[in-house]
N, C-alpha and C. Protein backbone atom coordinates (compact mmCIF):
# COMPACT_ATOMS: atom_id res chain seq x y z
N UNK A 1 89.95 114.40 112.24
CA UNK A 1 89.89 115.03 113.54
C UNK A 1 89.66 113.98 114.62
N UNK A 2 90.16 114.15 115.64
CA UNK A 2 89.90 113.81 116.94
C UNK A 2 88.56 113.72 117.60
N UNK A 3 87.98 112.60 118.34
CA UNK A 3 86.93 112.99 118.42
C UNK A 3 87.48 113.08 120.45
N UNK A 4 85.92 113.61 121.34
CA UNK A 4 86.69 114.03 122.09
C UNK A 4 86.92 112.81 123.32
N UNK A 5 86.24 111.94 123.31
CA UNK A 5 86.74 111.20 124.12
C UNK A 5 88.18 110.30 124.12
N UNK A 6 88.70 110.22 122.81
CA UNK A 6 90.18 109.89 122.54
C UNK A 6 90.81 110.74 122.84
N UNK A 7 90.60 112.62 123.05
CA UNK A 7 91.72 113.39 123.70
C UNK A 7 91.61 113.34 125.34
N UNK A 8 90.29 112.73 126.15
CA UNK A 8 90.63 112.73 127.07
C UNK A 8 91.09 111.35 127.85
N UNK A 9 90.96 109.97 127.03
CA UNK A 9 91.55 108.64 127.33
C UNK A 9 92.83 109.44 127.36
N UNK A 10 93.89 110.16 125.82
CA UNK A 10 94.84 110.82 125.89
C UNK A 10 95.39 111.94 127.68
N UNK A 11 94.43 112.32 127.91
CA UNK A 11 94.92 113.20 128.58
C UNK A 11 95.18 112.16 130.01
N UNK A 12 94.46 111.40 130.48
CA UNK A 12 94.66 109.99 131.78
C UNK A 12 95.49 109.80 131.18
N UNK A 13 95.87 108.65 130.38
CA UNK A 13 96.91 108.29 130.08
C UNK A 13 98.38 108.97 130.25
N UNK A 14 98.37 109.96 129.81
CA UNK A 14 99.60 110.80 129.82
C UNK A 14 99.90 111.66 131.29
N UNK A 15 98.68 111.69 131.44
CA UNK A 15 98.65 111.77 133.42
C UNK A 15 98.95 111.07 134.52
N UNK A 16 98.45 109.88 133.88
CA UNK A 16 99.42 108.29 134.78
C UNK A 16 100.04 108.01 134.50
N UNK A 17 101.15 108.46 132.91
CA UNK A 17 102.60 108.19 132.97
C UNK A 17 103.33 109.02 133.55
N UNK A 18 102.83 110.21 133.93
CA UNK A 18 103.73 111.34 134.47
C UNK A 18 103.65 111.22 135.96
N UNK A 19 102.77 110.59 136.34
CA UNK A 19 102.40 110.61 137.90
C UNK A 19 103.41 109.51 138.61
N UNK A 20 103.12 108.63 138.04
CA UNK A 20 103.07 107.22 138.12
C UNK A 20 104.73 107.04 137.89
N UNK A 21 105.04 107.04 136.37
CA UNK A 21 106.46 106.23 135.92
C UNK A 21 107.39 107.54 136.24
N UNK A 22 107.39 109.01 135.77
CA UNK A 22 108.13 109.87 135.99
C UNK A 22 108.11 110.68 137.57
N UNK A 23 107.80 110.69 137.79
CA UNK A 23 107.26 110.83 139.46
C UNK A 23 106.89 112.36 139.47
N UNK A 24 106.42 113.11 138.94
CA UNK A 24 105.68 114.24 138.51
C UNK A 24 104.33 114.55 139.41
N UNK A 25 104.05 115.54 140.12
CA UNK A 25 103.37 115.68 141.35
C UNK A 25 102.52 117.12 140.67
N UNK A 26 100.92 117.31 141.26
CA UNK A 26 99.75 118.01 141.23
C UNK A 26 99.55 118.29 139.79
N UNK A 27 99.51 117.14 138.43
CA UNK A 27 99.07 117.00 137.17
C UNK A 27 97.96 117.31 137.26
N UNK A 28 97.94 118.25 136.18
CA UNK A 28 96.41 118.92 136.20
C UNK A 28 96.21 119.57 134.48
N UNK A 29 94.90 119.92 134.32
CA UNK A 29 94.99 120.59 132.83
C UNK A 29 94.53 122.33 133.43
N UNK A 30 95.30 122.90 133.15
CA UNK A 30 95.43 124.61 133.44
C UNK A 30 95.08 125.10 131.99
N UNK A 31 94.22 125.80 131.42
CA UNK A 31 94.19 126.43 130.17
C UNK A 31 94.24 125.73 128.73
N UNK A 32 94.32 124.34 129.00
CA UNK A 32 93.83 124.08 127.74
C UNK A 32 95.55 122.86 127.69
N UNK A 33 95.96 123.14 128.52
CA UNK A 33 97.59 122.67 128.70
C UNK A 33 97.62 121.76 129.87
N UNK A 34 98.25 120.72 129.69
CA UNK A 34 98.58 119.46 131.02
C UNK A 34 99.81 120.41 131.48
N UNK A 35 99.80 120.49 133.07
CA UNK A 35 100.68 121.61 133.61
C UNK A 35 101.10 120.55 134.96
N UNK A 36 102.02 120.49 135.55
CA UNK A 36 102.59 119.75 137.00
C UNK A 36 103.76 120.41 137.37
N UNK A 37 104.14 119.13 138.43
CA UNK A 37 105.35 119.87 139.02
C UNK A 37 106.07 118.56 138.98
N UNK A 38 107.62 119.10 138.86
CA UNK A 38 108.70 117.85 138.45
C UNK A 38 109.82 118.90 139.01
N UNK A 39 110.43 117.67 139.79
CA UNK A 39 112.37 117.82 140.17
C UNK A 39 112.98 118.36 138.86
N UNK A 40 113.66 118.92 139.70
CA UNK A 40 114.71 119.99 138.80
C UNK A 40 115.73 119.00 139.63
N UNK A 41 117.19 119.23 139.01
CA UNK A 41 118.19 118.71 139.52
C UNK A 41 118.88 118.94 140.86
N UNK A 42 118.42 119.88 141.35
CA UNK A 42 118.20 120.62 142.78
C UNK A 42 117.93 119.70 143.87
N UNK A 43 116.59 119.31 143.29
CA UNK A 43 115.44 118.63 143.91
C UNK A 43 114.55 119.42 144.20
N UNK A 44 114.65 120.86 143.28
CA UNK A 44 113.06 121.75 144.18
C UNK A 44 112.00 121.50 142.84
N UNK A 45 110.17 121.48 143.20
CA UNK A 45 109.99 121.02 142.51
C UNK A 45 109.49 122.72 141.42
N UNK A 46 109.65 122.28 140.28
CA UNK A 46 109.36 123.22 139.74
C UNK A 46 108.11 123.09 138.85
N UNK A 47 107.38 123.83 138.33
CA UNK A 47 105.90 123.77 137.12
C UNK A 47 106.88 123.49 135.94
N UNK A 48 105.90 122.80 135.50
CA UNK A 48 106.36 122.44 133.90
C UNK A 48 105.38 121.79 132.97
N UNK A 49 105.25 121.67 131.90
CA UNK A 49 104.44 121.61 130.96
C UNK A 49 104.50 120.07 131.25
N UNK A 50 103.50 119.51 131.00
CA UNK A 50 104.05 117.67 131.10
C UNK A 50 103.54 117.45 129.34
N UNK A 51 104.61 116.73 129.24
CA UNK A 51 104.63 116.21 127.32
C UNK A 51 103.95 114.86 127.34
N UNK A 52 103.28 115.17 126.28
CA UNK A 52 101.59 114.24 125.61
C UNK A 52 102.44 112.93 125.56
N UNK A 53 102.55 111.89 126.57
CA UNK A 53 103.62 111.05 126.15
C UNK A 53 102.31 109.69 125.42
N UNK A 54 101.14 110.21 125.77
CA UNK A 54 100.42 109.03 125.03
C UNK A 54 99.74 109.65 123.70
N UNK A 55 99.99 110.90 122.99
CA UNK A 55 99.74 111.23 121.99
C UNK A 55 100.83 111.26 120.66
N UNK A 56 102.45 111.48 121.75
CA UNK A 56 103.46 111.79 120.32
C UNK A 56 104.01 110.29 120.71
N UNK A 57 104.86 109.84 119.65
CA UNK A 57 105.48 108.44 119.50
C UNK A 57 107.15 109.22 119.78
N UNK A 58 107.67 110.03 120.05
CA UNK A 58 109.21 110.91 119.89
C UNK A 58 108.84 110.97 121.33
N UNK A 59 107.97 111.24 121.67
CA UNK A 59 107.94 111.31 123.60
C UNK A 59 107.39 110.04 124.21
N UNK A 60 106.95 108.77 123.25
CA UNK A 60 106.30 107.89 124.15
C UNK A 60 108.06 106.72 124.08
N UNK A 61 108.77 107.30 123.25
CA UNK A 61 109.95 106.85 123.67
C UNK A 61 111.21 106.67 125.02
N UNK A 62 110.33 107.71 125.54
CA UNK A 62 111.04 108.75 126.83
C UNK A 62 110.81 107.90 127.91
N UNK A 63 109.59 106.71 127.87
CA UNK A 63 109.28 105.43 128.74
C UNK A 63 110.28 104.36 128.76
N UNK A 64 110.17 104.10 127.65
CA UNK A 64 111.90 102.93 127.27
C UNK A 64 112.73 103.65 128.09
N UNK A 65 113.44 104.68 128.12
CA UNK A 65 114.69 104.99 128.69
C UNK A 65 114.10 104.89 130.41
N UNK A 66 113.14 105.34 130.62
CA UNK A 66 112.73 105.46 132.31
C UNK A 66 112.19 104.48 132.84
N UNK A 67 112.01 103.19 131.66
CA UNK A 67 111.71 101.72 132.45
C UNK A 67 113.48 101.33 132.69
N UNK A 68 114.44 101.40 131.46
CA UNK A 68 115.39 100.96 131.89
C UNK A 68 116.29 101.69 133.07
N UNK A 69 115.73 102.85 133.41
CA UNK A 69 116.41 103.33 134.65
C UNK A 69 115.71 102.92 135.73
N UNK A 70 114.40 102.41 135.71
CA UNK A 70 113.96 102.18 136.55
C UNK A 70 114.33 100.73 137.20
N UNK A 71 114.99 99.84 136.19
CA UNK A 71 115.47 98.54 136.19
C UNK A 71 114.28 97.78 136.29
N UNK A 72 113.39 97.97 134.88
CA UNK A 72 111.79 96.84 134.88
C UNK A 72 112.02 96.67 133.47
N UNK A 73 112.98 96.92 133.47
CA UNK A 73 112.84 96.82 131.36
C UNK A 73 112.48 95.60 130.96
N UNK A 74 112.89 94.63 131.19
CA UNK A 74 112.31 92.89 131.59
C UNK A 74 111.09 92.70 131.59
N UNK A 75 110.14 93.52 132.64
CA UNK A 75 109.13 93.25 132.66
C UNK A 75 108.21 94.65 131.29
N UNK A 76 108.64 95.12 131.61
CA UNK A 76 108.19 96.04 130.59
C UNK A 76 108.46 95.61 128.85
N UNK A 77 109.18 94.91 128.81
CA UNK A 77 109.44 94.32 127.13
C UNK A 77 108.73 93.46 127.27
N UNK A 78 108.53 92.50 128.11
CA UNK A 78 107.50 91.15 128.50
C UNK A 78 106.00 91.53 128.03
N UNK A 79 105.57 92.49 128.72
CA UNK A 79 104.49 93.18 128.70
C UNK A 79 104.00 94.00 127.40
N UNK A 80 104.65 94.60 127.05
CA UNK A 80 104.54 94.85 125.68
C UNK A 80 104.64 94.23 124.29
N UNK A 81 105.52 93.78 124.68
CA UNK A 81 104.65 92.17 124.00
C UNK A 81 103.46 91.35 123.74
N UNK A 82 103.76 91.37 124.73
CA UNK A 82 102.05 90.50 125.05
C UNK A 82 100.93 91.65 124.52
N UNK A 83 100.62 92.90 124.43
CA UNK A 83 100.16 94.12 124.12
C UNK A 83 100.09 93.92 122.61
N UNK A 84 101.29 93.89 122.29
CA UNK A 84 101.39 94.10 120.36
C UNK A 84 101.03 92.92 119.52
N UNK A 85 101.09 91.43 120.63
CA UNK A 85 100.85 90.71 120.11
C UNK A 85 99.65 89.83 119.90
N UNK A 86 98.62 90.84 120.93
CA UNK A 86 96.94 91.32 120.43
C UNK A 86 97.11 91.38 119.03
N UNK A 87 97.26 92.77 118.59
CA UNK A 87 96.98 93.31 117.75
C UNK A 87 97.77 92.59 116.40
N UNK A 88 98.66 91.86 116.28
CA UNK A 88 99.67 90.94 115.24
C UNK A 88 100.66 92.04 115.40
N UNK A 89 101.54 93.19 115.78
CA UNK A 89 102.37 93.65 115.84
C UNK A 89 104.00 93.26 116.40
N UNK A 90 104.68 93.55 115.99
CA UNK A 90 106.16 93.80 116.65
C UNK A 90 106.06 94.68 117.69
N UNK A 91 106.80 94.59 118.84
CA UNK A 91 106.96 95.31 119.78
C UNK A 91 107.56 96.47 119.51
N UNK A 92 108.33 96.83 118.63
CA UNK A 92 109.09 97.91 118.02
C UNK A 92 107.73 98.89 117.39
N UNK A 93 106.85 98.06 116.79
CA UNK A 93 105.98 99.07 116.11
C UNK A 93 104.59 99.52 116.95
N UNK A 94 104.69 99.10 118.69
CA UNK A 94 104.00 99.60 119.79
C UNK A 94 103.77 101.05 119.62
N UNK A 95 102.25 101.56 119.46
CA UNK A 95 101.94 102.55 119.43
C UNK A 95 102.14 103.58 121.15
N UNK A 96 102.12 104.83 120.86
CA UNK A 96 101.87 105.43 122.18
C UNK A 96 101.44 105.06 123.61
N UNK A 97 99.88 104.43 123.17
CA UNK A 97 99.30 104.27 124.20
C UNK A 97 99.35 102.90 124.39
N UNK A 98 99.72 101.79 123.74
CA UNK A 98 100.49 100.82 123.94
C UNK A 98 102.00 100.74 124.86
N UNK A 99 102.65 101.42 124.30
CA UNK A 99 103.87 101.53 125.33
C UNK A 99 103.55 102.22 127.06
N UNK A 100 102.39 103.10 126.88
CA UNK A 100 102.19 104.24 128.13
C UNK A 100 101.31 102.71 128.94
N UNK A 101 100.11 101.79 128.33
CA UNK A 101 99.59 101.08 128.73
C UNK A 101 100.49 99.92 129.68
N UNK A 102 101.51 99.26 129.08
CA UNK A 102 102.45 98.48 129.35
C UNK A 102 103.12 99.14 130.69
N UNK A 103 103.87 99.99 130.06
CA UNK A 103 104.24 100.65 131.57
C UNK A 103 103.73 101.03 132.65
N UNK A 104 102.46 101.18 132.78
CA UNK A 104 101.49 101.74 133.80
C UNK A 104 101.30 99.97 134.38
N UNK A 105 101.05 99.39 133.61
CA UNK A 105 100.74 98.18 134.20
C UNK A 105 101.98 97.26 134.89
N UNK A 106 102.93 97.56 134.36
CA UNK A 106 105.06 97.39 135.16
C UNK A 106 104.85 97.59 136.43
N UNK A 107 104.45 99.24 135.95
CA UNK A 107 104.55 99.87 137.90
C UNK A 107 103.71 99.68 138.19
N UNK A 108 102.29 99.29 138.34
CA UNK A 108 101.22 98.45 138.90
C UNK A 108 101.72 97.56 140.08
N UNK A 109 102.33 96.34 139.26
CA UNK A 109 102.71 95.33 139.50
C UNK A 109 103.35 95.21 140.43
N UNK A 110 104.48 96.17 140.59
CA UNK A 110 105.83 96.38 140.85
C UNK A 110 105.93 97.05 142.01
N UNK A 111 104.79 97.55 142.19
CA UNK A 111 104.13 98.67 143.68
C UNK A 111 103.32 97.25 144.48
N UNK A 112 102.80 96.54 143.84
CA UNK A 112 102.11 95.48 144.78
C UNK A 112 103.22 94.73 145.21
N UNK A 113 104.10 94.20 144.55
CA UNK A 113 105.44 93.81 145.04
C UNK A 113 105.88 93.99 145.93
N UNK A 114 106.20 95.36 146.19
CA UNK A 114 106.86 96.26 147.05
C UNK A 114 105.82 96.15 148.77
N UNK A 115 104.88 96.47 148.22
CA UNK A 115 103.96 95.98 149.35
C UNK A 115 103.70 94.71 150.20
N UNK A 116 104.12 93.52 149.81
CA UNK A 116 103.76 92.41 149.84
C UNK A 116 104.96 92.03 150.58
């Protein structure tokens, strides 16, 4: 079992990838459920469930594709790297909150950039 401060590191985490990398607006936990609002193809924003992207490894994949749309994949493989290679890992075998960590720290970076 889970103990509970790893479901709520889990729940930030997966709150600042949705905020942050997916651009997902008023993340909140409603009932026991991470609940926000995200663009529809419209552009209106609609409620939607936001997916545990720092708990499942099938959704912390969903970052890879939205760093390379974001055009940071460079810095984001750089970075994760350096992450896995703490721990003696391959970058391929980057856990959840490894990949969600890396990326949060991309767009960190990448927002001071922008500023500067």
């Amino acid at each position: 079992m889970t103990d509970n401060s790893t479901d709520k590191t889990d729940e930030q985490l997966t709150k600042a990838i949705a905020e942050k990398v997916f651009g997902w607006k008023s993340v909140r936990k409603y009932l026991g459920e991470m609940i926000g609002r995200k663009q529809d193809k419209a552009g209106h924003w609609r409620k939607a469930k936001v997916p545990n992207y720092a708990g499942d490894q099938r959704l912390a994949y969903a970052i890879d594709d939205r760093m390379k749309a974001l055009k940071v994949w460079d810095r984001y493989s750089k970075e994760l790297t350096k992450i896995t290679a703490a721990k003696n890992l391959p970058p391929e075998w980057a856990s959840p909150e490894q990949r969600c960590q890396a990326a949060l720290k991309v767009i960190s970076t990448r927002l001071l950039r922008a500023v500067r």
